[in-house]
C-alpha atoms as a PDB file:
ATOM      1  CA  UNK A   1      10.056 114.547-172.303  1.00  0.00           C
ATOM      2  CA  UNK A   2      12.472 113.209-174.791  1.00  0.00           C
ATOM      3  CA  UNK A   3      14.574 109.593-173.488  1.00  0.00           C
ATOM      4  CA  UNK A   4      17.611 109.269-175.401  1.00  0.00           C
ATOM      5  CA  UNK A   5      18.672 105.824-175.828  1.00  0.00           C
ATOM      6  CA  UNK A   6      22.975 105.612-175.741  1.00  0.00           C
ATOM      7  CA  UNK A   7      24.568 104.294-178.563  1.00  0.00           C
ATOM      8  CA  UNK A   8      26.597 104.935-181.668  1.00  0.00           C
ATOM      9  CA  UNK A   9      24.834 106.579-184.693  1.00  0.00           C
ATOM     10  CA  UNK A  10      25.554 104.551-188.173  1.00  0.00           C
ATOM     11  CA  UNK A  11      27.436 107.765-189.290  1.00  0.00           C
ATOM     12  CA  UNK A  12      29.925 107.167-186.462  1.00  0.00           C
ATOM     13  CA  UNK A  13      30.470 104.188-187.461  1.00  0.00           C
ATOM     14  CA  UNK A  14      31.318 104.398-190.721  1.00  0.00           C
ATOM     15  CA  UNK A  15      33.860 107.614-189.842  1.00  0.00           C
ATOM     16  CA  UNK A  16      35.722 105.159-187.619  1.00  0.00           C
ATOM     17  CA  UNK A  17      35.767 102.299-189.759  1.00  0.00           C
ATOM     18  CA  UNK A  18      36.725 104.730-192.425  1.00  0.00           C
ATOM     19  CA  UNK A  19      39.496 105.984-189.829  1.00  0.00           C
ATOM     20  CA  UNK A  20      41.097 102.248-189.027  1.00  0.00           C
ATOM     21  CA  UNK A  21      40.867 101.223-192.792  1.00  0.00           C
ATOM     22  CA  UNK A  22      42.914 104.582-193.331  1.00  0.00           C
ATOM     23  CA  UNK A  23      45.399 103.787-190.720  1.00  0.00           C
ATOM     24  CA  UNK A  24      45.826 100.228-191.343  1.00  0.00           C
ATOM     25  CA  UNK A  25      46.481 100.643-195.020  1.00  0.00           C
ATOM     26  CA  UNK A  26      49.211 102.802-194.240  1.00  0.00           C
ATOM     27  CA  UNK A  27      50.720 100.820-191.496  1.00  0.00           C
ATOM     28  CA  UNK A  28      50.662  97.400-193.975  1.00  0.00           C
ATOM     29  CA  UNK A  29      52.594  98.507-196.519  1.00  0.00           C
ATOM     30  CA  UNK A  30      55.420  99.556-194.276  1.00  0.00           C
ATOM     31  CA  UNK A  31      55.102  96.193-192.324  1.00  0.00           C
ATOM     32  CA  UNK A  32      56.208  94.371-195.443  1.00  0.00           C
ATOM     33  CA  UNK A  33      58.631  96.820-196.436  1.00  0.00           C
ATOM     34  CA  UNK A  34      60.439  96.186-193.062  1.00  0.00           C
ATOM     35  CA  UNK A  35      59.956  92.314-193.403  1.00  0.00           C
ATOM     36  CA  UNK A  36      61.643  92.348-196.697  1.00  0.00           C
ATOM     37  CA  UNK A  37      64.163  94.435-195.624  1.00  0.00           C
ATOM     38  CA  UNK A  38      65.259  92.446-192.532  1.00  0.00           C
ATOM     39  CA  UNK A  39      65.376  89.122-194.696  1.00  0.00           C
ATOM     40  CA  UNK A  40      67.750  91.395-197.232  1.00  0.00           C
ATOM     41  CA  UNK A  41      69.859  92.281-193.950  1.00  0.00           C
ATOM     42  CA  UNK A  42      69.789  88.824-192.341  1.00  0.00           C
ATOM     43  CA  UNK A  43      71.039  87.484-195.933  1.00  0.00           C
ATOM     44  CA  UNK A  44      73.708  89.746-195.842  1.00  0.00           C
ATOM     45  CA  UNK A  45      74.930  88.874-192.367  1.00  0.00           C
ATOM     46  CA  UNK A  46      74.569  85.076-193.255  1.00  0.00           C
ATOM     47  CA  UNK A  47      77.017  85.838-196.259  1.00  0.00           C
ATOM     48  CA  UNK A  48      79.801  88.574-194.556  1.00  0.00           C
ATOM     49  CA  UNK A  49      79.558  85.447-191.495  1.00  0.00           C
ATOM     50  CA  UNK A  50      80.274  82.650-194.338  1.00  0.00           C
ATOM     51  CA  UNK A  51      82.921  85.070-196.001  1.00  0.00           C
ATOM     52  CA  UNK A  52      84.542  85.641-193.041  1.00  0.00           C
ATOM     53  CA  UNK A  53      84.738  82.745-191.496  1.00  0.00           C
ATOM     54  CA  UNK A  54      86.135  81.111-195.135  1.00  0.00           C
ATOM     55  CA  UNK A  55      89.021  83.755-194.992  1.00  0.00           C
ATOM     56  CA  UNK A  56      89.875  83.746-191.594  1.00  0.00           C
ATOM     57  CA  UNK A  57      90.170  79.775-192.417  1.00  0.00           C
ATOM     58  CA  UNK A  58      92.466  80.187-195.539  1.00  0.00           C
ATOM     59  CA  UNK A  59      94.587  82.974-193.980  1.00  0.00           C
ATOM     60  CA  UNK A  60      95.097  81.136-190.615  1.00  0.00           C
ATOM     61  CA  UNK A  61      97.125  78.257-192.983  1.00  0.00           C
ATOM     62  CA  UNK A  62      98.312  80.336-195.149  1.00  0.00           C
ATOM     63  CA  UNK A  63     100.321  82.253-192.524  1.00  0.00           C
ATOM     64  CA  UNK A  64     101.493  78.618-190.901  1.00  0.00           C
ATOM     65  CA  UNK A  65     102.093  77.315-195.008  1.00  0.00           C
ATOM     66  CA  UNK A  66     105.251  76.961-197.351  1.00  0.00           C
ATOM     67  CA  UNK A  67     105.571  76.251-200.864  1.00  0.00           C
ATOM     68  CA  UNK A  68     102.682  77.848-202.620  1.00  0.00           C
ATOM     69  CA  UNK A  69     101.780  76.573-205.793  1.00  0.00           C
ATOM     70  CA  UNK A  70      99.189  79.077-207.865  1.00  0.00           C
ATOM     71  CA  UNK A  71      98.278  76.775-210.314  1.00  0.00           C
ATOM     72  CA  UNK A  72      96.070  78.490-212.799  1.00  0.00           C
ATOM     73  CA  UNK A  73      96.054  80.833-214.890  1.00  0.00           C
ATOM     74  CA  UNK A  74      92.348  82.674-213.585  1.00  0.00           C
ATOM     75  CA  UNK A  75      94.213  82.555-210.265  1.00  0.00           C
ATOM     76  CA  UNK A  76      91.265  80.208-208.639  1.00  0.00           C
ATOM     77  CA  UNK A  77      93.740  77.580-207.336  1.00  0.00           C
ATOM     78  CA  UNK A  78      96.166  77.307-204.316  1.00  0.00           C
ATOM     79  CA  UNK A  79      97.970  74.290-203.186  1.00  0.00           C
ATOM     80  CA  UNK A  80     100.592  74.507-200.709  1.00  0.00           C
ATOM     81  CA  UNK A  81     102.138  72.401-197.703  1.00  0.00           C
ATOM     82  CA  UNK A  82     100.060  73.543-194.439  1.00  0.00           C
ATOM     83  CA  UNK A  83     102.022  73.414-190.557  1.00  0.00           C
ATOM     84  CA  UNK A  84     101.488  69.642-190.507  1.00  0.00           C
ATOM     85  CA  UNK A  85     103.011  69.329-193.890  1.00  0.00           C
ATOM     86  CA  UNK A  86      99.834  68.158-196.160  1.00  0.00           C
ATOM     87  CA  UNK A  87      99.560  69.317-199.130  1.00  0.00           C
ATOM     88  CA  UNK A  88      96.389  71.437-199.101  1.00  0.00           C
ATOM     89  CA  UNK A  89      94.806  72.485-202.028  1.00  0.00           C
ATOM     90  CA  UNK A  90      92.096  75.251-202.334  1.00  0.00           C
ATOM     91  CA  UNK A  91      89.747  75.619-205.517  1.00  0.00           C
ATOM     92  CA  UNK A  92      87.441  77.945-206.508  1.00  0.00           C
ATOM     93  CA  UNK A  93      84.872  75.458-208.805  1.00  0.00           C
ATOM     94  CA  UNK A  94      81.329  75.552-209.386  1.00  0.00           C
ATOM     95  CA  UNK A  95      80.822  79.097-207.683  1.00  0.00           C
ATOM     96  CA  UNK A  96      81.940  78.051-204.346  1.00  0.00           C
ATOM     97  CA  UNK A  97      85.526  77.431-202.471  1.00  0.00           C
ATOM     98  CA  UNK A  98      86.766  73.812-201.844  1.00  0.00           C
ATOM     99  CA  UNK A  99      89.147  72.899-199.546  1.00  0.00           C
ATOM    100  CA  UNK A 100      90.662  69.436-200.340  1.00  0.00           C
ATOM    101  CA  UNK A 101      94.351  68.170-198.185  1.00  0.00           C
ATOM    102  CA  UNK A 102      96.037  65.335-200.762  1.00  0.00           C
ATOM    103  CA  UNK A 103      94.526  61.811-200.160  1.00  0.00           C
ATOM    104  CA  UNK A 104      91.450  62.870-198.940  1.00  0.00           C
ATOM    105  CA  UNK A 105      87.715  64.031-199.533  1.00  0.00           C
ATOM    106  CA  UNK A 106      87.027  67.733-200.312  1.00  0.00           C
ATOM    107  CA  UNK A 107      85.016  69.639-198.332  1.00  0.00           C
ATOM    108  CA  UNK A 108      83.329  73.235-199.533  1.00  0.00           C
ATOM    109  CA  UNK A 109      84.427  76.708-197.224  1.00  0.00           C
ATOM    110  CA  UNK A 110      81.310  78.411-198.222  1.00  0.00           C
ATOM    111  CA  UNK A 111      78.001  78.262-196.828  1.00  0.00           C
ATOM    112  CA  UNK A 112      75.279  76.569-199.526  1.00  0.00           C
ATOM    113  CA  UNK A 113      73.237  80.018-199.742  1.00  0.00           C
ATOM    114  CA  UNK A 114      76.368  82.110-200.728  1.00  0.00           C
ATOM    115  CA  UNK A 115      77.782  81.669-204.190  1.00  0.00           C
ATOM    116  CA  UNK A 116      81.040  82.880-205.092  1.00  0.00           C
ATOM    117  CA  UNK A 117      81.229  85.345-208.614  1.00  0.00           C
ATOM    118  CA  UNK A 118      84.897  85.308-208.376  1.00  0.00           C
ATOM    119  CA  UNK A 119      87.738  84.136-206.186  1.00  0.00           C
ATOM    120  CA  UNK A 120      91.424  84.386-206.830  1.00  0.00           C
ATOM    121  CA  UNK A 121      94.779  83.885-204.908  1.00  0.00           C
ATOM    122  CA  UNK A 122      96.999  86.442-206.180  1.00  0.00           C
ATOM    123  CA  UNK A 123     100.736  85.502-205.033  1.00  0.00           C
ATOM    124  CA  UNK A 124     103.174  87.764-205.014  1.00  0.00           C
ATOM    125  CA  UNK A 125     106.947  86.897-205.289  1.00  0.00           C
ATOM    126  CA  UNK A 126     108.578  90.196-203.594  1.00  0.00           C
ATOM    127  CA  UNK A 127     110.230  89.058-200.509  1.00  0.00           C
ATOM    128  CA  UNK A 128     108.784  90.986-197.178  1.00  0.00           C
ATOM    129  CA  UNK A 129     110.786  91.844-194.561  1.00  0.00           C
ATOM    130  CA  UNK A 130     114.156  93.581-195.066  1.00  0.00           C
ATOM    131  CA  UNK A 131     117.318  92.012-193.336  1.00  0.00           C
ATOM    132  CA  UNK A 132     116.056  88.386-193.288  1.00  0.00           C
ATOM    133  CA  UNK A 133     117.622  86.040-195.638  1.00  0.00           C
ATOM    134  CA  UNK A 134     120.828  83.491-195.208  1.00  0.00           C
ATOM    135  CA  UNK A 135     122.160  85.464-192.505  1.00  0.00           C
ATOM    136  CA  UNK A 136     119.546  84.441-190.475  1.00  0.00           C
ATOM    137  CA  UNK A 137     119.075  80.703-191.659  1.00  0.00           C
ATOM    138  CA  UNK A 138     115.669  81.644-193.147  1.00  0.00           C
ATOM    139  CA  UNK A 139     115.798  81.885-196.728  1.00  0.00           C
ATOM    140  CA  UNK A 140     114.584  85.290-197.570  1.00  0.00           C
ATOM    141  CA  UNK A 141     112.587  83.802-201.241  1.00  0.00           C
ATOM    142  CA  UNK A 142     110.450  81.609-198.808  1.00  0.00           C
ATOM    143  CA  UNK A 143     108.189  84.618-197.663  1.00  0.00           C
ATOM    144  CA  UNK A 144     105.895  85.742-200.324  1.00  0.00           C
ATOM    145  CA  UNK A 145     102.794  88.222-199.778  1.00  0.00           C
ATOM    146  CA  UNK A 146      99.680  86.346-200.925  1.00  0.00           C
ATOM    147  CA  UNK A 147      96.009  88.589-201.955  1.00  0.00           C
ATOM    148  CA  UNK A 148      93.108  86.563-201.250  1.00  0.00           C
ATOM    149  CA  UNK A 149      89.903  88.347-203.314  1.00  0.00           C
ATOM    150  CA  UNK A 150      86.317  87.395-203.132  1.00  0.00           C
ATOM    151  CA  UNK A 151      83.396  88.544-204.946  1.00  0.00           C
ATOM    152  CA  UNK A 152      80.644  87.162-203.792  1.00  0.00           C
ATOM    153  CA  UNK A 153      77.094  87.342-203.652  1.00  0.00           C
ATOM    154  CA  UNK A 154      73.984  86.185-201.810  1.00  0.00           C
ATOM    155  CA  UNK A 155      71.893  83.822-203.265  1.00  0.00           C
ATOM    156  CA  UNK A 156      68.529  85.727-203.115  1.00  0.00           C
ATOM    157  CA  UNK A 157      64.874  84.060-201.535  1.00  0.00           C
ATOM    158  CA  UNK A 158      62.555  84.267-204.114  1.00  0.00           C
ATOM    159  CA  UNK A 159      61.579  88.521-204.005  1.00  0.00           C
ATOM    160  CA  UNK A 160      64.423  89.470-202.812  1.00  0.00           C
ATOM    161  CA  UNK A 161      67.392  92.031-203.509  1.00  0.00           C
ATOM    162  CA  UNK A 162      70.738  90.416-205.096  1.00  0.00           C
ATOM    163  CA  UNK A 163      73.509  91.462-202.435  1.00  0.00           C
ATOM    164  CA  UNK A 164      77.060  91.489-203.827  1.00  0.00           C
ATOM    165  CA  UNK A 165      80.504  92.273-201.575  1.00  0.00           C
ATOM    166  CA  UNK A 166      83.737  91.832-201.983  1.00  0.00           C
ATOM    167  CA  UNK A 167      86.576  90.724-199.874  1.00  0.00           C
ATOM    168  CA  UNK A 168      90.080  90.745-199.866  1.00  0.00           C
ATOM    169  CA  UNK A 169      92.884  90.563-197.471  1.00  0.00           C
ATOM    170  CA  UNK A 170      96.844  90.321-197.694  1.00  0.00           C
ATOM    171  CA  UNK A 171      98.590  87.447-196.152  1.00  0.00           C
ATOM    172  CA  UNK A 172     102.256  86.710-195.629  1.00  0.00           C
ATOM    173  CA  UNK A 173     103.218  83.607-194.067  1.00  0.00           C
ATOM    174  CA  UNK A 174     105.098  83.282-190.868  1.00  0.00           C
ATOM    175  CA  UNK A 175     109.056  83.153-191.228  1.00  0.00           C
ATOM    176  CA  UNK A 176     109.783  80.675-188.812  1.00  0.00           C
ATOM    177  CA  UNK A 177     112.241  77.785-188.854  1.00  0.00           C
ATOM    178  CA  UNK A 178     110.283  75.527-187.500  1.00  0.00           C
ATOM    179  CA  UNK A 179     107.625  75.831-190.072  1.00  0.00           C
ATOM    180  CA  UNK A 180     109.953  76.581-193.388  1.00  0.00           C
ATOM    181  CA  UNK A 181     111.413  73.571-194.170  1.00  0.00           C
ATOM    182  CA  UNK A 182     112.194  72.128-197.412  1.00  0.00           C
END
């Protein structure tokens, strides 16, 4: 009578540690693919966040502004008199936006990790807004259309994909008499 002992045989073994070593070399590859990819994405967030916030900013006293001022001739400078009448000036320098009101320190729009390619404030002198003018005691020349344009990009960890977007909105400022005054 034959007593078989219960165990694994060393051929078993090596089929199932040939088995995992298949399996995890698949699975680690794709692990690091997704890793990379979701710093990629959360880069991108961090910048469209930054971008937005910066133009939602600018817009928001642009709209509330009066007397706008493009300054140079690449288009990278604003300065105009915001609702509290300062005169706030906005400058694209050194691959990021500044915001600086007259008499004071100047502060940057843009998060550090996002650096700006381009950035222009396109003002446009065609008056919006058929009807309004003298007859209505707003001076029709006062409302201009103003293009904001970004192009932008994220500043890559080390490994990582460049991501470049680009923004732009159209703002007119509000015709209101309280808020155009000369």
């Amino acid at each position: 009578m034959k007593i078989y002992e219960k165990g694994t045989t060393l051929v078993e073994l090596l089929v199932s540690i040939t088995l995992f070593l298949t399996v995890v070399s698949i699975i680690v590859p794709t692990l690091f693919t997704t890793i990379k990819m979701q710093r990629n994405v959360n880069g991108l967030v961090r910048m469209h966040n930054s971008l937005s916030y910066s133009m939602e900013y600018i817009s928001k006293e642009i709209r509330t502004g009066k007397k706008f001022q493009p300054q140079s001739p690449d288009k990278s400078f604003l300065r105009f008199t915001n609702y509290r009448n300062e005169e706030v000036t906005y400058q694209f320098v050194n691959n990021t936006l500044t915001r600086q009101v007259v008499g004071q320190n100047s502060f940057a729009l843009i998060s550090s990790d996002v650096k700006l390619n381009n950035f222009q404030f396109l003002v446009n002198d065609r008056v919006v807004g058929a009807g309004l003018g003298p007859a209505n005691n707003l001076p029709s020349d006062q409302q201009k259309q103003l293009s904001v344009v970004i192009l932008a990009n994220a500043s890559p960890a080390e490994g990582l994909t460049n991501i470049t977007t680009q923004f732009q909105t159209t703002v007119t400022p509000l015709l209101r008499s309280d808020i155009i005054q000369d």
